[in-house]
C-alpha atoms as a PDB file:
ATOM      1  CA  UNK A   1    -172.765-129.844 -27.114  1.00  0.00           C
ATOM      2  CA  UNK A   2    -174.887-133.002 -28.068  1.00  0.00           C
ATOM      3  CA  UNK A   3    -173.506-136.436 -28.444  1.00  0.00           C
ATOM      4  CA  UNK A   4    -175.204-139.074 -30.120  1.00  0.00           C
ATOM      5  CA  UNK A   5    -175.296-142.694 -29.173  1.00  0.00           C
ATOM      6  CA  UNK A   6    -175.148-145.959 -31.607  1.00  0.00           C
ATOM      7  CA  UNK A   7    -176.812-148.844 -30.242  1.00  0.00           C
ATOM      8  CA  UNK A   8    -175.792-152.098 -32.244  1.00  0.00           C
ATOM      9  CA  UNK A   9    -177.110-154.937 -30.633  1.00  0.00           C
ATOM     10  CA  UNK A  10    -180.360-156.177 -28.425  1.00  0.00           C
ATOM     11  CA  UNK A  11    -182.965-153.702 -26.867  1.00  0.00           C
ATOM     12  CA  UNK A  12    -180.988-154.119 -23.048  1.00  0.00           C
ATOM     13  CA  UNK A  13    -178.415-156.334 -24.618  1.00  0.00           C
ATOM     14  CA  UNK A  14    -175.490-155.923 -23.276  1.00  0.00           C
ATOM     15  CA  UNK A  15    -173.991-153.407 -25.769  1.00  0.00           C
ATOM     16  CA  UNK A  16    -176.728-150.988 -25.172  1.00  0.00           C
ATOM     17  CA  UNK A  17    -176.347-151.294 -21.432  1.00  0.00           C
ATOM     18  CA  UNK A  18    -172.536-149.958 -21.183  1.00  0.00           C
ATOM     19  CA  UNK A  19    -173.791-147.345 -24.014  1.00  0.00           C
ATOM     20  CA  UNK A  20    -176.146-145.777 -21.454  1.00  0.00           C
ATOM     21  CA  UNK A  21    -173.492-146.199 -19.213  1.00  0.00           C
ATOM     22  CA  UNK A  22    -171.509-143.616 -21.096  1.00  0.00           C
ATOM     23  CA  UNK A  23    -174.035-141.684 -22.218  1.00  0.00           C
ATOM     24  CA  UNK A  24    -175.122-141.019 -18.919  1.00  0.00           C
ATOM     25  CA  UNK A  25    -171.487-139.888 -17.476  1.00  0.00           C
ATOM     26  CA  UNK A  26    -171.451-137.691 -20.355  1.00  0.00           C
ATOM     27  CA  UNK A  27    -174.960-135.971 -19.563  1.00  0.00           C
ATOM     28  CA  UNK A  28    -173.154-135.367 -16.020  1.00  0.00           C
ATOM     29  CA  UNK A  29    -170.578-133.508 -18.108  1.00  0.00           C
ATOM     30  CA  UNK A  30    -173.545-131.268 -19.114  1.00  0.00           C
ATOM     31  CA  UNK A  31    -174.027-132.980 -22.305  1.00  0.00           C
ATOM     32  CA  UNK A  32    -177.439-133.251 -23.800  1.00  0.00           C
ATOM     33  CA  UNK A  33    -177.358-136.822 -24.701  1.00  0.00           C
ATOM     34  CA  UNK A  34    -179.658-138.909 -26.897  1.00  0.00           C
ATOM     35  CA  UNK A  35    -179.350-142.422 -28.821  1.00  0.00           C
ATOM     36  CA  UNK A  36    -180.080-144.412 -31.970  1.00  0.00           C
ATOM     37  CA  UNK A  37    -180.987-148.141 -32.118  1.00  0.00           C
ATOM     38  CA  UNK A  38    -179.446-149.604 -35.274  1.00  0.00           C
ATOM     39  CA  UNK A  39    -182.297-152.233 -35.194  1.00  0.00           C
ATOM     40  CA  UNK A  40    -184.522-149.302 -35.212  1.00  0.00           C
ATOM     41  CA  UNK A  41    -183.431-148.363 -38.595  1.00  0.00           C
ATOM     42  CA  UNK A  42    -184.736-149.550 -42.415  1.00  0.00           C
ATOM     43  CA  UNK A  43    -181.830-150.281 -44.414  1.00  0.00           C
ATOM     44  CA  UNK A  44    -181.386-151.668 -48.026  1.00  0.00           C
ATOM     45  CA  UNK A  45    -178.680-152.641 -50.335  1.00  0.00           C
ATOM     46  CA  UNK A  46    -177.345-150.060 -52.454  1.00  0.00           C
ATOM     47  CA  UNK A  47    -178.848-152.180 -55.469  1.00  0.00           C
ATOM     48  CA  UNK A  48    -182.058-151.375 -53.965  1.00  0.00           C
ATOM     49  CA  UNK A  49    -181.483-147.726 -52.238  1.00  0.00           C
ATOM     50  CA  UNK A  50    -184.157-146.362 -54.781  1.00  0.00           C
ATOM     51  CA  UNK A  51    -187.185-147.840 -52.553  1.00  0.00           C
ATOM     52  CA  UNK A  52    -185.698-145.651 -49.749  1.00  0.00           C
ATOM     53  CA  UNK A  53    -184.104-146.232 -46.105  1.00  0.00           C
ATOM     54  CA  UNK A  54    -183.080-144.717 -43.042  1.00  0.00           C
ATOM     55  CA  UNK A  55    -180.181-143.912 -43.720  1.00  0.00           C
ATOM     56  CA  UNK A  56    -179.779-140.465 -44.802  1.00  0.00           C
ATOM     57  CA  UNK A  57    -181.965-140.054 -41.475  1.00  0.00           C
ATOM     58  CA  UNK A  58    -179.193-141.228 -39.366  1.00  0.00           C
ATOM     59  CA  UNK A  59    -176.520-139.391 -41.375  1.00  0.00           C
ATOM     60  CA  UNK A  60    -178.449-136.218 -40.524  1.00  0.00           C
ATOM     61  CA  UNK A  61    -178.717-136.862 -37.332  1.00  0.00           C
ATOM     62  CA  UNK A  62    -174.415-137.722 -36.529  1.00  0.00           C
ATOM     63  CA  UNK A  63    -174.148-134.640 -38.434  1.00  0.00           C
ATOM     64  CA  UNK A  64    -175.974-132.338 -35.984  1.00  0.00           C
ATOM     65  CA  UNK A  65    -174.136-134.175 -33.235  1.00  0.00           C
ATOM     66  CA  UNK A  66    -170.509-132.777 -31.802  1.00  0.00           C
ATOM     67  CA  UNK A  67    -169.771-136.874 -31.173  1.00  0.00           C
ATOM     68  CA  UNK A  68    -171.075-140.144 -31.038  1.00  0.00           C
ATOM     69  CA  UNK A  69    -170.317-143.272 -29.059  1.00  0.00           C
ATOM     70  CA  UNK A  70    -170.898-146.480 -30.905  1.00  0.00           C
ATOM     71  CA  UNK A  71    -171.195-149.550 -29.015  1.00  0.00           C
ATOM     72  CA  UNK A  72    -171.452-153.140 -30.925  1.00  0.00           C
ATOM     73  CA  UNK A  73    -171.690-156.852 -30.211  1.00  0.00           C
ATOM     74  CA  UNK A  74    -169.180-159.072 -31.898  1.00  0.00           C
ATOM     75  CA  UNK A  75    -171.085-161.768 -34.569  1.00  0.00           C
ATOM     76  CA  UNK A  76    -168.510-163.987 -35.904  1.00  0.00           C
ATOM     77  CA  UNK A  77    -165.117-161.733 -34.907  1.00  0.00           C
ATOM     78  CA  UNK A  78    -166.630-158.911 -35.939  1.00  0.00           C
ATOM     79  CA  UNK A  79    -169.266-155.889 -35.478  1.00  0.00           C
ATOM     80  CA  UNK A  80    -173.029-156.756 -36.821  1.00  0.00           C
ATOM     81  CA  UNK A  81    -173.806-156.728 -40.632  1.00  0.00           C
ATOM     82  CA  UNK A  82    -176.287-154.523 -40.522  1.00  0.00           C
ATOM     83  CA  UNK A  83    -174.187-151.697 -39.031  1.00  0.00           C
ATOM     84  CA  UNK A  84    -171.345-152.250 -42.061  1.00  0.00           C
ATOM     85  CA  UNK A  85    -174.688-151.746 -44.118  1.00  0.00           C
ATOM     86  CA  UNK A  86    -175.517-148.236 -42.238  1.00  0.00           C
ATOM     87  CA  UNK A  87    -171.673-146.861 -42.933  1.00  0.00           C
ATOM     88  CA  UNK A  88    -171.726-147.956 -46.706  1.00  0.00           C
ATOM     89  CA  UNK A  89    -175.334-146.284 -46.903  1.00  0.00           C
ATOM     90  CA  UNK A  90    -174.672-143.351 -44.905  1.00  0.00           C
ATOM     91  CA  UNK A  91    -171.279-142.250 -45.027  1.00  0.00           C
ATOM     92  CA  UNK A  92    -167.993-142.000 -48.423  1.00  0.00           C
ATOM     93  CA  UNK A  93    -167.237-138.800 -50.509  1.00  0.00           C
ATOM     94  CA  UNK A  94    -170.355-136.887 -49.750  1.00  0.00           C
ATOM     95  CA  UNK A  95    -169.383-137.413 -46.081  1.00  0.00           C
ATOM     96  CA  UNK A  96    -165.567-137.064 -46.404  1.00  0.00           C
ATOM     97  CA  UNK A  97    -164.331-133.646 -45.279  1.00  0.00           C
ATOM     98  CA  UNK A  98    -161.652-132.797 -47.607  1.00  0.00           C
ATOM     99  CA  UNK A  99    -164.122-134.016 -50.585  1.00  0.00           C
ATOM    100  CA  UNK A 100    -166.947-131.141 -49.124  1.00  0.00           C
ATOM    101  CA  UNK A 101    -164.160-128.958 -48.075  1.00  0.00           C
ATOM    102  CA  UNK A 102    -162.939-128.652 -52.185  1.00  0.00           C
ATOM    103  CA  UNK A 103    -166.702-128.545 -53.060  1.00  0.00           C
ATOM    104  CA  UNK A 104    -167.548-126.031 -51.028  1.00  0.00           C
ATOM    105  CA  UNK A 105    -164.649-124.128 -51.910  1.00  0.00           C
ATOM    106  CA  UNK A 106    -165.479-124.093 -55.532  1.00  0.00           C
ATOM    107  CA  UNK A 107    -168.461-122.922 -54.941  1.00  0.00           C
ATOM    108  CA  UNK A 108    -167.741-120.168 -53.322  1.00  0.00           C
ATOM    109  CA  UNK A 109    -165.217-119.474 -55.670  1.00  0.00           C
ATOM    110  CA  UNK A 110    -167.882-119.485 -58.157  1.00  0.00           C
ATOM    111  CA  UNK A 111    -166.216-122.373 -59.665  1.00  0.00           C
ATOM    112  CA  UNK A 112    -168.476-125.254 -61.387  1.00  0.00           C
ATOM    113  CA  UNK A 113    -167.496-129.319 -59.787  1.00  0.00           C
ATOM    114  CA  UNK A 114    -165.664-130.813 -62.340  1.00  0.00           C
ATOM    115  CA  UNK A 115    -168.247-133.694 -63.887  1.00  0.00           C
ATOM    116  CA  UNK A 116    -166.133-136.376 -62.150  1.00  0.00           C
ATOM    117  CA  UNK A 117    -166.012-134.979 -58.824  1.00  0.00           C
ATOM    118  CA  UNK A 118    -170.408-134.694 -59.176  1.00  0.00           C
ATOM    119  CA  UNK A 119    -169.916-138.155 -59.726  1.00  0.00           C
ATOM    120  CA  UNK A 120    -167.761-139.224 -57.144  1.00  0.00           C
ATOM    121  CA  UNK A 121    -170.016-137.436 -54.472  1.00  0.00           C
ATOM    122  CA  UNK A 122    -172.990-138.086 -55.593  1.00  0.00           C
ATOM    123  CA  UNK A 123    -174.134-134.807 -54.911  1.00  0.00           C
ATOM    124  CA  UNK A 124    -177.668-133.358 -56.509  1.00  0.00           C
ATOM    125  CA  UNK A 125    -177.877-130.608 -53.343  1.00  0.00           C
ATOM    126  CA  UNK A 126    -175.196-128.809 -52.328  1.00  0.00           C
ATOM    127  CA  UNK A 127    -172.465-130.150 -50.322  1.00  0.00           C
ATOM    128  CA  UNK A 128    -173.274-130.031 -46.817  1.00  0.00           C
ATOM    129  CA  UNK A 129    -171.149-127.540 -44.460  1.00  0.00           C
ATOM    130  CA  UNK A 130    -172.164-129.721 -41.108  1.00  0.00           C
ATOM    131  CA  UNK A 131    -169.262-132.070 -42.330  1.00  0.00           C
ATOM    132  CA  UNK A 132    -166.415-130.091 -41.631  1.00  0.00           C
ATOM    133  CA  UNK A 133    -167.135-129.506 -37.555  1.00  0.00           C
ATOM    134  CA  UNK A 134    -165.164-130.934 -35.179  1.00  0.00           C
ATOM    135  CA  UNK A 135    -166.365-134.310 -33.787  1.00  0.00           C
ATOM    136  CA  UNK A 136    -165.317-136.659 -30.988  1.00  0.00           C
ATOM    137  CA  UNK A 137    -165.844-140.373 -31.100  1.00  0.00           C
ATOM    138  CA  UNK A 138    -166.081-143.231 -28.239  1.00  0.00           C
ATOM    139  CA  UNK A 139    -165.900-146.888 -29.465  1.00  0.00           C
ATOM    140  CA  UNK A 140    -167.011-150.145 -27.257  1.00  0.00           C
ATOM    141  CA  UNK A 141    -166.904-153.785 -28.441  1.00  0.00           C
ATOM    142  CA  UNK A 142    -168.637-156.345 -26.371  1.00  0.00           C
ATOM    143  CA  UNK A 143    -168.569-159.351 -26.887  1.00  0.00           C
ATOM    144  CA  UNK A 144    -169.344-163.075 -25.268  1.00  0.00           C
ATOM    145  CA  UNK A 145    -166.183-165.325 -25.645  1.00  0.00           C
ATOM    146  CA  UNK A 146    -163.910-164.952 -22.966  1.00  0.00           C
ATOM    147  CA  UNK A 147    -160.831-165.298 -26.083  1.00  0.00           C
ATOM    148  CA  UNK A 148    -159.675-162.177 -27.141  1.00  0.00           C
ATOM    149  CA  UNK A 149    -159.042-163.627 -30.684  1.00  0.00           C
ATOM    150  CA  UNK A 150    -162.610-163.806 -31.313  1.00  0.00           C
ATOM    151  CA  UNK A 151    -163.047-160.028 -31.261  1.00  0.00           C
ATOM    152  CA  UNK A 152    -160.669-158.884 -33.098  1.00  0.00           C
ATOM    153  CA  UNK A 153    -162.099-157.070 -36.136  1.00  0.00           C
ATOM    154  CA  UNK A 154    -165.041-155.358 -33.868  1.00  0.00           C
ATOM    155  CA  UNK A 155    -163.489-152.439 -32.867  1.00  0.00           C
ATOM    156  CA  UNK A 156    -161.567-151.607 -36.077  1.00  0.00           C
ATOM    157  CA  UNK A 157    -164.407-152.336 -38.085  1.00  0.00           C
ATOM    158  CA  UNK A 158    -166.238-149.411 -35.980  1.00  0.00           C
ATOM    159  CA  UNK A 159    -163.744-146.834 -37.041  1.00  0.00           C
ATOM    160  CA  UNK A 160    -165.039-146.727 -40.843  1.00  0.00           C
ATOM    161  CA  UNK A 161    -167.647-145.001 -39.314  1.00  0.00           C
ATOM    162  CA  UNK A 162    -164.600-142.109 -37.880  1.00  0.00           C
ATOM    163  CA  UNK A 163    -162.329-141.582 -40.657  1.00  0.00           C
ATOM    164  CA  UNK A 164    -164.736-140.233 -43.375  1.00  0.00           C
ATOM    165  CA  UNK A 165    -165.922-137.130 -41.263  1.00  0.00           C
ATOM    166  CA  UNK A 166    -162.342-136.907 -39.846  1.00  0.00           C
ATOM    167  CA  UNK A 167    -163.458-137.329 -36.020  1.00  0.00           C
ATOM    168  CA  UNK A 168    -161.116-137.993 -33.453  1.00  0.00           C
ATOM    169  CA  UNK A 169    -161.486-140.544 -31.421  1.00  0.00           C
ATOM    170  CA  UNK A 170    -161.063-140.450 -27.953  1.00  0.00           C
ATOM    171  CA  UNK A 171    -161.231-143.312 -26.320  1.00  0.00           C
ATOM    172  CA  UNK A 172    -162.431-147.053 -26.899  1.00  0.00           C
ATOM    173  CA  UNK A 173    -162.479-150.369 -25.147  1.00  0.00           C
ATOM    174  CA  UNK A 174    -163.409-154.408 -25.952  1.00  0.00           C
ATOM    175  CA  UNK A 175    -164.877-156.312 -22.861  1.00  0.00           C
ATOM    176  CA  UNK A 176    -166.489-159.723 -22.819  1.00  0.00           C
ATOM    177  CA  UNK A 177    -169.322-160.456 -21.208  1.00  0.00           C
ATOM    178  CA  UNK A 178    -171.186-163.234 -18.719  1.00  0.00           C
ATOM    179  CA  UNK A 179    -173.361-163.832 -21.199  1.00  0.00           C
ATOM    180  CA  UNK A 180    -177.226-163.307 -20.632  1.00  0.00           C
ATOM    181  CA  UNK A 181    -179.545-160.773 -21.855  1.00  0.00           C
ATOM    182  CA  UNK A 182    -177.897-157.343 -20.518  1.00  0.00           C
ATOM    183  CA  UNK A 183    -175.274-159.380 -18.405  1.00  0.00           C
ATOM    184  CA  UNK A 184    -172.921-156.935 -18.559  1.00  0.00           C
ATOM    185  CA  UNK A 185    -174.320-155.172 -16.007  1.00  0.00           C
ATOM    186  CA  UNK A 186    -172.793-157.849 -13.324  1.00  0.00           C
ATOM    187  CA  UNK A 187    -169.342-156.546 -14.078  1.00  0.00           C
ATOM    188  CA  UNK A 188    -169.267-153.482 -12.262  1.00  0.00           C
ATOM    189  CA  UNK A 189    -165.666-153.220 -13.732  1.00  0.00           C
ATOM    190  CA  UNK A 190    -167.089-153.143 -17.275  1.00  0.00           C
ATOM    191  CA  UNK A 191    -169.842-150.236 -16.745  1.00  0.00           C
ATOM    192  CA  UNK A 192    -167.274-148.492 -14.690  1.00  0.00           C
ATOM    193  CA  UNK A 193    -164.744-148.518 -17.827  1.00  0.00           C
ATOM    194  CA  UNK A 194    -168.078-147.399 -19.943  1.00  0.00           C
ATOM    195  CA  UNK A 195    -168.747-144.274 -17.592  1.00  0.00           C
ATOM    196  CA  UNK A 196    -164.968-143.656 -18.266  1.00  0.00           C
ATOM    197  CA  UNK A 197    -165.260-143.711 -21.631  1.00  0.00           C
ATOM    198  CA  UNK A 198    -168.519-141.566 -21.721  1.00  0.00           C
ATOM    199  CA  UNK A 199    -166.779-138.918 -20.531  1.00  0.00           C
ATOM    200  CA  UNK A 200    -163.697-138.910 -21.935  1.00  0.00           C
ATOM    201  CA  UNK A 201    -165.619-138.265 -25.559  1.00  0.00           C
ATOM    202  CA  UNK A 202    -167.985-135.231 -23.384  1.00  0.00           C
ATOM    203  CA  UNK A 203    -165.501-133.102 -21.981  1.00  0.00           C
ATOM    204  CA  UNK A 204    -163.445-132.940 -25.350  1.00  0.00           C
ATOM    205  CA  UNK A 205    -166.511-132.404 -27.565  1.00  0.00           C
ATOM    206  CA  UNK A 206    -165.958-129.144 -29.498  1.00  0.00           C
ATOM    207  CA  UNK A 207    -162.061-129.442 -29.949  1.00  0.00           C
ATOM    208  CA  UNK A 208    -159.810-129.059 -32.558  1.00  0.00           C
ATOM    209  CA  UNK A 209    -158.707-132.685 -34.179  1.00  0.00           C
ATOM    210  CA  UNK A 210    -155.252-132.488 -33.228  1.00  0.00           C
ATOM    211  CA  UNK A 211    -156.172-131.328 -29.580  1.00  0.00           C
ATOM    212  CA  UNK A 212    -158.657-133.923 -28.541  1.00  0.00           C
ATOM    213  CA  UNK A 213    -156.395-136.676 -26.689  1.00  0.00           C
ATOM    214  CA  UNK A 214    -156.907-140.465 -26.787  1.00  0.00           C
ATOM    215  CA  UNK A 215    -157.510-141.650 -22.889  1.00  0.00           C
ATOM    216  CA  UNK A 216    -157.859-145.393 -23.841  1.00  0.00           C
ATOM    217  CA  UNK A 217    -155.467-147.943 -23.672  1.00  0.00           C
ATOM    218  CA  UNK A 218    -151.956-147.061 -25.707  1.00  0.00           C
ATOM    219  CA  UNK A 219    -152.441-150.158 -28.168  1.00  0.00           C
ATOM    220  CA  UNK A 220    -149.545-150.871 -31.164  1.00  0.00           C
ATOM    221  CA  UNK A 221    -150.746-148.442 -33.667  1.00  0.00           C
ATOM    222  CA  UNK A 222    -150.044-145.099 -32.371  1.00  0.00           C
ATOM    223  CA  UNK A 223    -152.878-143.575 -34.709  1.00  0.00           C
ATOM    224  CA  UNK A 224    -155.695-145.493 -33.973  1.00  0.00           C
ATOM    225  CA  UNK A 225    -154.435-147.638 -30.759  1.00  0.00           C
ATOM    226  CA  UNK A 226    -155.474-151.371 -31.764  1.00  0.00           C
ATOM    227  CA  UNK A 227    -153.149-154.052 -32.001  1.00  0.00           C
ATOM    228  CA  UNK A 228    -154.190-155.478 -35.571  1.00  0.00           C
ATOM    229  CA  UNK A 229    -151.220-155.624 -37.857  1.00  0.00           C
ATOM    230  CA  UNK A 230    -150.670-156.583 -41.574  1.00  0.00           C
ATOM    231  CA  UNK A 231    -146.982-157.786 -42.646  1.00  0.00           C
ATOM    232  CA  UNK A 232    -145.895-156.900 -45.819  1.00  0.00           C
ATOM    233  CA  UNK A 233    -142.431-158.449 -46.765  1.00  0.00           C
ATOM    234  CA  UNK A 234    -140.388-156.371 -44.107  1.00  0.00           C
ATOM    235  CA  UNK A 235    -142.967-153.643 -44.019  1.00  0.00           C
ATOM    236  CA  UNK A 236    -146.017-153.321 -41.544  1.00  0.00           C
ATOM    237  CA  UNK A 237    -148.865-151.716 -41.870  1.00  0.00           C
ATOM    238  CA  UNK A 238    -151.778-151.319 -39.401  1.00  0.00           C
ATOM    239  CA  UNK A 239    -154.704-153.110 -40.417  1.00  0.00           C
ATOM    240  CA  UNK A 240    -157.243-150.285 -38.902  1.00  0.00           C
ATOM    241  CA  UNK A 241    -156.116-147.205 -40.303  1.00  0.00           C
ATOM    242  CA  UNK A 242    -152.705-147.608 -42.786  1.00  0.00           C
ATOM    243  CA  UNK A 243    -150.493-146.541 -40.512  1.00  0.00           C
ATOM    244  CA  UNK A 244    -147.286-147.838 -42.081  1.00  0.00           C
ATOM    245  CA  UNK A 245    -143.953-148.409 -40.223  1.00  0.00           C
ATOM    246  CA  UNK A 246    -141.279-151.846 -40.257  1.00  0.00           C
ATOM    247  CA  UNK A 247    -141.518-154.573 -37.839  1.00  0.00           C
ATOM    248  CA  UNK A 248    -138.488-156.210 -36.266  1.00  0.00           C
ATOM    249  CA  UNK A 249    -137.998-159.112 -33.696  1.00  0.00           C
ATOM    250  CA  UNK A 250    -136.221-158.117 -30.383  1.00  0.00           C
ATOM    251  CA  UNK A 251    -135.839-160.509 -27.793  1.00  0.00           C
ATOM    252  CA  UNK A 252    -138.219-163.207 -29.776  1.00  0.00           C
ATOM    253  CA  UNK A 253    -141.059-160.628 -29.707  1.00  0.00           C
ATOM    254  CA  UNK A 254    -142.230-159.228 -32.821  1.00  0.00           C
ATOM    255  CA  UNK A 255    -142.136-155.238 -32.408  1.00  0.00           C
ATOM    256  CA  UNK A 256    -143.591-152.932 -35.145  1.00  0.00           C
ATOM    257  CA  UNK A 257    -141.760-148.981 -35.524  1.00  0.00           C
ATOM    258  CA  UNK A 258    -143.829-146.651 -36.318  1.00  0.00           C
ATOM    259  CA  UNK A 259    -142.080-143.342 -37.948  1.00  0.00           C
ATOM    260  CA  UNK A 260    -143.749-140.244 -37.673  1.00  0.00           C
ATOM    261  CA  UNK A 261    -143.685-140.324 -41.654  1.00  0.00           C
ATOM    262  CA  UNK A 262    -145.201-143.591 -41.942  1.00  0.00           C
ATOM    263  CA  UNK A 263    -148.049-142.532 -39.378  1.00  0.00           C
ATOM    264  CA  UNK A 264    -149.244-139.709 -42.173  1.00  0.00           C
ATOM    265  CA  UNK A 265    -150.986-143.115 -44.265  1.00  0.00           C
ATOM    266  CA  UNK A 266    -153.314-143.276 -41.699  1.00  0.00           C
ATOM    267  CA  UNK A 267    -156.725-142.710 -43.164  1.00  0.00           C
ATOM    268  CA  UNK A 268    -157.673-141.233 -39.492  1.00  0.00           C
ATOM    269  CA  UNK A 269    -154.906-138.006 -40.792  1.00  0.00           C
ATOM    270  CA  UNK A 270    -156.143-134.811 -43.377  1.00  0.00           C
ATOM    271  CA  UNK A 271    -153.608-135.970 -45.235  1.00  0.00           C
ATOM    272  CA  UNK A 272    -154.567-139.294 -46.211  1.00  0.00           C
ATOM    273  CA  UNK A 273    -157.470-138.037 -46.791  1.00  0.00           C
ATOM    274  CA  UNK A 274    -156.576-135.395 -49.603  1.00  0.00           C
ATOM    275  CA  UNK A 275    -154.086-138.080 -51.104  1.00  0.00           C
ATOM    276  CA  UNK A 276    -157.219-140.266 -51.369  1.00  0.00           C
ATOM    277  CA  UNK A 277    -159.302-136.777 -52.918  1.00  0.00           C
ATOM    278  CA  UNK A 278    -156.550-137.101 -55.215  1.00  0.00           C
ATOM    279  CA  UNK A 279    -156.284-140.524 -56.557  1.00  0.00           C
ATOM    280  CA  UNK A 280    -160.526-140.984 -57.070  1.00  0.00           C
ATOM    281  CA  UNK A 281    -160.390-137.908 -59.401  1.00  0.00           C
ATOM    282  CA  UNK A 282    -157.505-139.010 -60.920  1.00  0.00           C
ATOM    283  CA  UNK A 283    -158.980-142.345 -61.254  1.00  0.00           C
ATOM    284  CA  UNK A 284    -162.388-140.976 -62.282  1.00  0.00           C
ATOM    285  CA  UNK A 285    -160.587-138.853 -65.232  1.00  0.00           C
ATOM    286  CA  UNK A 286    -159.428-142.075 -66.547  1.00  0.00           C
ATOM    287  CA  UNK A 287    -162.323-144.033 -66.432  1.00  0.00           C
ATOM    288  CA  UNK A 288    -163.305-145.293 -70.054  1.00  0.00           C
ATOM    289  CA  UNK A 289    -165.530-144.346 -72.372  1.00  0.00           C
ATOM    290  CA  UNK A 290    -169.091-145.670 -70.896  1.00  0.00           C
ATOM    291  CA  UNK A 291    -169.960-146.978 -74.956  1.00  0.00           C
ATOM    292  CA  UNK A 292    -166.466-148.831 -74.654  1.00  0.00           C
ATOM    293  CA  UNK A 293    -167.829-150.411 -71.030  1.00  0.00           C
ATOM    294  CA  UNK A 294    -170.873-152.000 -73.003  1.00  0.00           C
ATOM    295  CA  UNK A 295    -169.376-152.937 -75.985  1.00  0.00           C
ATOM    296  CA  UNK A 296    -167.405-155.522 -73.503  1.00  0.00           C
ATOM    297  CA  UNK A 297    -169.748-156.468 -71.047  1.00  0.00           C
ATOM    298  CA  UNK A 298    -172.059-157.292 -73.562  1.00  0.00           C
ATOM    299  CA  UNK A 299    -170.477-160.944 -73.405  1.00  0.00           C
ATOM    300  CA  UNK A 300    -171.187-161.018 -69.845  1.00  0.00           C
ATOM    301  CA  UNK A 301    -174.603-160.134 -69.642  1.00  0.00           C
ATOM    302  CA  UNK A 302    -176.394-163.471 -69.704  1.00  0.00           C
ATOM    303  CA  UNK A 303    -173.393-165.864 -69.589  1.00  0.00           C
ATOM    304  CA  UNK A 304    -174.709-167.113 -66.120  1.00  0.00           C
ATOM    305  CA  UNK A 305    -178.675-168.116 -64.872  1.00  0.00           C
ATOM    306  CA  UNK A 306    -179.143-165.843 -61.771  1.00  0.00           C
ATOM    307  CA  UNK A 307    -181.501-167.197 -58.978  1.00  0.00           C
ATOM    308  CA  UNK A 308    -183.989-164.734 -56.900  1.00  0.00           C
ATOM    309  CA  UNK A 309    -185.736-165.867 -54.029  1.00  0.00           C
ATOM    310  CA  UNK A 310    -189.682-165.653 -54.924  1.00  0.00           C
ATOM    311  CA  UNK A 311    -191.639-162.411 -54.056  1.00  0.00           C
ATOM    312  CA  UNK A 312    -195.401-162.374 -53.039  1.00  0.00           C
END
């Protein structure tokens, strides 16, 4: 089994520090263990991917893993830029198991992809059968303000790296920290809770989705276990995953019920996952004619001055 490790922030920030933490519990496990700095990496903007980047590197390499543990500073509520970047870059359709699991399928079949599905994956090689093992993931958020409120949208914004390769996630946690250059390591509490985590993800590398168990705390959403909630008109949904459910107010708390059929929206279930399959093919077959596109944007075109920064 080999577990990968996603290092977000400083070289010996604190972020990296309770990463080696759990790496290193799970190489007791008898895990071979190795890690990625995301400052390490080149990465450009999709309007630019031609020039090449780093990130179909690091896709290859989470796709030889069995897990990874991603651990991220919080910048402004939520998890760096730069690793939103890598998931855009690296990961969608060509990534997404059910959309490899119907390509491969055809193929074997003998079957052609239909020209909208090529499109939608983006694939010019043939759809890669790594995608469809099992994986295990371990999430940790660090970050410096003692207010809870001020990292809320790290952790869930590290699960769009889960839910396209369908991994399970095993455990996560959200810690402050003294501040300092690596200060994490003066809360013994904090690298204990990594070490936790670290092996949690090792000892259920290899299992089935619906066998690995979540050892982290129980958290509101019963899908993906974090507390952030969207209200729509007597409906709730979580914000994380799409879990939906209804809230109600008991006692003067607001409580959120979850139904098991509400719980099948999440995008961390197969079945989210194929009803998204489904509406991008449906919504590729109705895309419109690309002369009718140009005819229309013609007005568009130079309707605004655009302003580049100058280039050497």
């Amino acid at each position: 089994m080999r577990l990968l490790g996603l290092a977000c922030g400083q070289e010996d920030g604190s972020a990296e520090v309770l990463l080696k933490a759990a790496l290193t519990a799970a190489a007791r496990e008898g895990t071979a263990v190795e890690m990625v700095r995301l400052t390490d990496l080149s990465l450009v903007t999709a309007a630019t991917a031609d020039t090449g980047d780093d990130a179909a590197w690091f896709c290859d390499r989470l796709l030889d893993a069995d897990g990874v543990i991603v651990s991220s500073p919080t910048y402004t509520r939520s998890a760096p830029g730069a690793l939103k970047l890598l998931i855009d870059r690296a990961f969608g359709p060509r990534t997404d198991v059910v959309f490899v699991r119907e390509a491969l399928a055809r193929r074997e079949d003998g079957r052609t992809e239909q020209q909208e599905t090529r499109g939608i994956l983006g694939l010019h090689t043939a759809p890669d059968p790594r995608v469809l093992k099992p994986r295990v993931a371990g999430f940790i958020a660090v970050g410096g303000c003692p207010s809870p409120h001020w990292r809320t949208l790290t952790l869930p914004t590290l699960h769009a790296l889960a839910f396209p390769l369908h991994m399970a996630v095993a455990d996560q946690m959200e810690v402050p920290t003294p501040g300092g250059l690596g200060g994490i390591v003066t809360d013994p509490a904090a690298v204990l809770r990594a070490e936790r985590l670290g092996g949690a993800v090792a000892r259920q590398l290899g299992l089935p989705h619906d066998e690995v168990r979540f050892l982290g705390e129980p958290g509101t959403c019963p899908m993906c276990h974090l507390d952030l909630i969207v209200l729509r008109g007597d409906r709730a949904e979580c914000g994380t995953c799409g879990a939906a459910g209804r809230f109600f107010v008991e006692d003067g708390d607001v409580r959120v019920d979850f139904s098991p059929s509400g719980t099948s929206s999440s995008v961390h279930t197969l079945t989210e996952l194929e009803e998204h399959h489904r509406e991008l093919l449906s919504a590729a077959s109705l895309e419109p004619d690309p002369q009718e596109i140009d005819k229309h944007a013609a007005a568009f075109r130079d309707s605004v001055p655009v302003l580049r920064p100058p280039r050497p």
